[in-house]
Every structure is written in C-alpha cells, then in structure tokens.
Protein backbone atom coordinates (compact mmCIF):
# COMPACT_ATOMS: atom_id res chain seq x y z
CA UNK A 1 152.80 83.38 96.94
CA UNK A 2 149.06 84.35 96.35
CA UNK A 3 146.07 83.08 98.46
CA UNK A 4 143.59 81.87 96.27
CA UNK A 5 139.77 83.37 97.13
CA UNK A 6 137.50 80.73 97.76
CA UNK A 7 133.99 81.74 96.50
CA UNK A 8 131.82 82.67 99.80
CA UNK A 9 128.19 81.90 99.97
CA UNK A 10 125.40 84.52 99.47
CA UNK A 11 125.02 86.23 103.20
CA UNK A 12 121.52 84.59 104.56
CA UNK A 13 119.44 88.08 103.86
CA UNK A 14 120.00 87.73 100.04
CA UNK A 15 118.34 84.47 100.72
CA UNK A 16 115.38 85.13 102.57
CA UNK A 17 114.71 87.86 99.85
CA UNK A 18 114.88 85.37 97.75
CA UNK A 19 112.79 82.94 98.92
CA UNK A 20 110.31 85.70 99.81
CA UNK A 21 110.55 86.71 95.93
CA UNK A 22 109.59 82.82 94.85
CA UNK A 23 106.84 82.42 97.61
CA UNK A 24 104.75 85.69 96.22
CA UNK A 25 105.69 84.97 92.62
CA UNK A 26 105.37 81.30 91.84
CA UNK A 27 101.84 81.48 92.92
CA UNK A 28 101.12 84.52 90.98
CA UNK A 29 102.68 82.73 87.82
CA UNK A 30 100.33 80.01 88.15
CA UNK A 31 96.93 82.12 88.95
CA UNK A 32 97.84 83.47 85.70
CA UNK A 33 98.53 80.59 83.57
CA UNK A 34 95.27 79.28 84.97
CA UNK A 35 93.68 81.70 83.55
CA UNK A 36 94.56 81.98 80.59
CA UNK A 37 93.98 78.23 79.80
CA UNK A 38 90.49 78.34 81.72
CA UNK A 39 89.83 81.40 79.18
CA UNK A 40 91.05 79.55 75.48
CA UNK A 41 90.31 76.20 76.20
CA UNK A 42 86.63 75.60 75.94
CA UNK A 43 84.53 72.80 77.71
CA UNK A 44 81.79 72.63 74.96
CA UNK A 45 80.33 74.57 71.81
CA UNK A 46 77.16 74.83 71.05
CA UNK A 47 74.14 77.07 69.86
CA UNK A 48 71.15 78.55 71.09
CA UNK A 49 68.14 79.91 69.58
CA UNK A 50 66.01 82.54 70.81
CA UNK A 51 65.04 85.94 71.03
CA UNK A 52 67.71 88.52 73.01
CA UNK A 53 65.79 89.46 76.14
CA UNK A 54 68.41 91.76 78.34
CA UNK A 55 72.26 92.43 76.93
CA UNK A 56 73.83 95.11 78.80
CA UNK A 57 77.43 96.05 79.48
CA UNK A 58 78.68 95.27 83.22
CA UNK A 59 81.42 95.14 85.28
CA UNK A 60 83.87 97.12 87.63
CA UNK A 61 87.20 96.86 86.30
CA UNK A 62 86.65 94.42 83.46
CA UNK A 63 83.60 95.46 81.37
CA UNK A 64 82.09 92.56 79.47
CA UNK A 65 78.87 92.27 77.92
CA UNK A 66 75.92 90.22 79.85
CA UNK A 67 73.15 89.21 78.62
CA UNK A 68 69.79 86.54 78.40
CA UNK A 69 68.27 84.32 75.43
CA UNK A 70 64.53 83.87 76.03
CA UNK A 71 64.76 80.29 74.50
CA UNK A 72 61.40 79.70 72.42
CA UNK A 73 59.02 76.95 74.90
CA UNK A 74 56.46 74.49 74.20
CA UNK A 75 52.89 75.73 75.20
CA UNK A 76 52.38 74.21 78.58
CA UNK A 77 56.32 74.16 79.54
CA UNK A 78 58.24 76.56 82.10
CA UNK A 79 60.63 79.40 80.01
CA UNK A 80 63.82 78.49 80.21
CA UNK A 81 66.33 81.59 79.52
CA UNK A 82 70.19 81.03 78.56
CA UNK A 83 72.62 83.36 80.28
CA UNK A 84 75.53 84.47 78.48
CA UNK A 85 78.85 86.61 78.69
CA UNK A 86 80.38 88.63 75.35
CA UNK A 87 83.63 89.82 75.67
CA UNK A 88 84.41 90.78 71.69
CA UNK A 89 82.77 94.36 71.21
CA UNK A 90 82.33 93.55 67.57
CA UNK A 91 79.94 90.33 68.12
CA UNK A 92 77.96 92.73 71.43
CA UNK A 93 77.51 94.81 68.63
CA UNK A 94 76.06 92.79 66.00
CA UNK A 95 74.08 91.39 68.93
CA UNK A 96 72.45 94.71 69.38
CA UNK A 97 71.53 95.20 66.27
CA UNK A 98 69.63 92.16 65.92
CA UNK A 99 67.28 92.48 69.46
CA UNK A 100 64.18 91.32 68.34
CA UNK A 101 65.15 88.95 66.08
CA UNK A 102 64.87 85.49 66.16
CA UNK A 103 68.52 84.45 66.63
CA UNK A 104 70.99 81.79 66.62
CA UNK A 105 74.01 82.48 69.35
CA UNK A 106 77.18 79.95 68.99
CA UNK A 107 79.07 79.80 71.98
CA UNK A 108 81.87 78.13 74.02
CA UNK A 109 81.74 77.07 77.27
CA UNK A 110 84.75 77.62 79.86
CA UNK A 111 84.33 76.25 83.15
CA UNK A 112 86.63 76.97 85.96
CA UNK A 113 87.38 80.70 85.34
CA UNK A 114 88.28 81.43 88.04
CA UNK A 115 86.89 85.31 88.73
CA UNK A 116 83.44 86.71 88.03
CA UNK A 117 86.08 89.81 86.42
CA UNK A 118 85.74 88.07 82.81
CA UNK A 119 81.84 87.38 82.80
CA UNK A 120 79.30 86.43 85.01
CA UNK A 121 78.54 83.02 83.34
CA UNK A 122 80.51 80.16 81.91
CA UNK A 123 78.90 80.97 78.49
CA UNK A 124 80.72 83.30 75.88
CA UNK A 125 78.90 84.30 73.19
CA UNK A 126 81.27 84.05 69.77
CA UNK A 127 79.12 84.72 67.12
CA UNK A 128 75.15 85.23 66.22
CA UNK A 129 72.77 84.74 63.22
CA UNK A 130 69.48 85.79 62.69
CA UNK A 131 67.56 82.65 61.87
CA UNK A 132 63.77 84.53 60.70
C-alpha cells in the first residue's frame, strides 16, 4: 500500500521573496506605463510663430533639445517667448538651419511627464516651417 503525497505549501521565505519581488516591481511597472502614455498622448497641438531665439542641446542622462520662440509683439505690449523641448534630432536639425527665420513651430503638448529627464517644458516641438 502506497501513501499518497499531499502537495505541501511553499515554505514562508519563498513567500516573503515574493511579496518583496511584487512590492518593488508593481510600482516600477506602473512609473513606466505612466510614462509612456504621458509621452504619446498629447494634451493639445498647436503652432507658434516666431523667430528661434536660444535652441541648445541639454541634459544629463537624457539629452533633448531646449529651446525659445521670441513670439512677434504688438508695439506697446510685453514679449512674450514660447519655451519648447525637441526630442527628434532630425526636426533640432532643421530647426537650426532655419535660426533667423521667421518660423512656424507645430507642437504637442504633454502634461504630466513626470521627470524633467525628457524636456524641460510640456512643449515638444514636431515639426517647423519657415513662414518669410
């Protein structure tokens, strides 16, 4: 006559690993699907016109390309400048080519990214005509 083996539960230090595994990862897992809707899914699209005052690649680990829009005034009104972030190479460098030029940036807005690591501003620059 055979005994039969009963399954036995996991000893209790396979289980705290466990739960230590799912309290450092399931956090992680969402930071990073945060992310990566707070950095497709824009807020608002738009354009603004203007001449290129400062664009400059910045950044410590991520490097993204920063930059202001000296948006053309009204005699007798306050400048008003438009910051923006670029994080295609291709579009920083048809920006650069264009300095001085009256110019048209389109953009998308993404609000609630949530590091300074992929731009300084909530404006990313997606594209750019020259409008003179």
């Amino acid at each position: 006559m055979s005994k039969e083996t009963q399954p036995t539960a996991p000893p209790k230090r396979s289980r705290w690993k466990l739960w230590l595994i799912l309290v450092l990862l399931v956090p992680i897992v969402i930071f990073a699907l945060y992310t990566v809707i707070a950095l497709h899914w824009s807020y608002a699209t738009g354009e603004r016109a203007g001449y290129i005052q400062k664009f400059s690649k910045q950044g410590w680990l991520v490097k993204t390309w920063e930059g202001e829009l000296a948006m053309v005034n009204l005699p007798g009104t306050a400048p008003e400048k438009f910051l923006f972030t670029v994080r295609d190479d291709a579009v920083a460098a048809r920006i650069t080519a264009v300095m001085g030029k009256r110019v048209a940036l389109v953009y998308e807005e993404h609000r609630g990214v949530p590091s300074s690591a992929f731009g300084e501003t909530q404006n990313y620059v997606v594209d750019v005509r020259v409008l003179e």
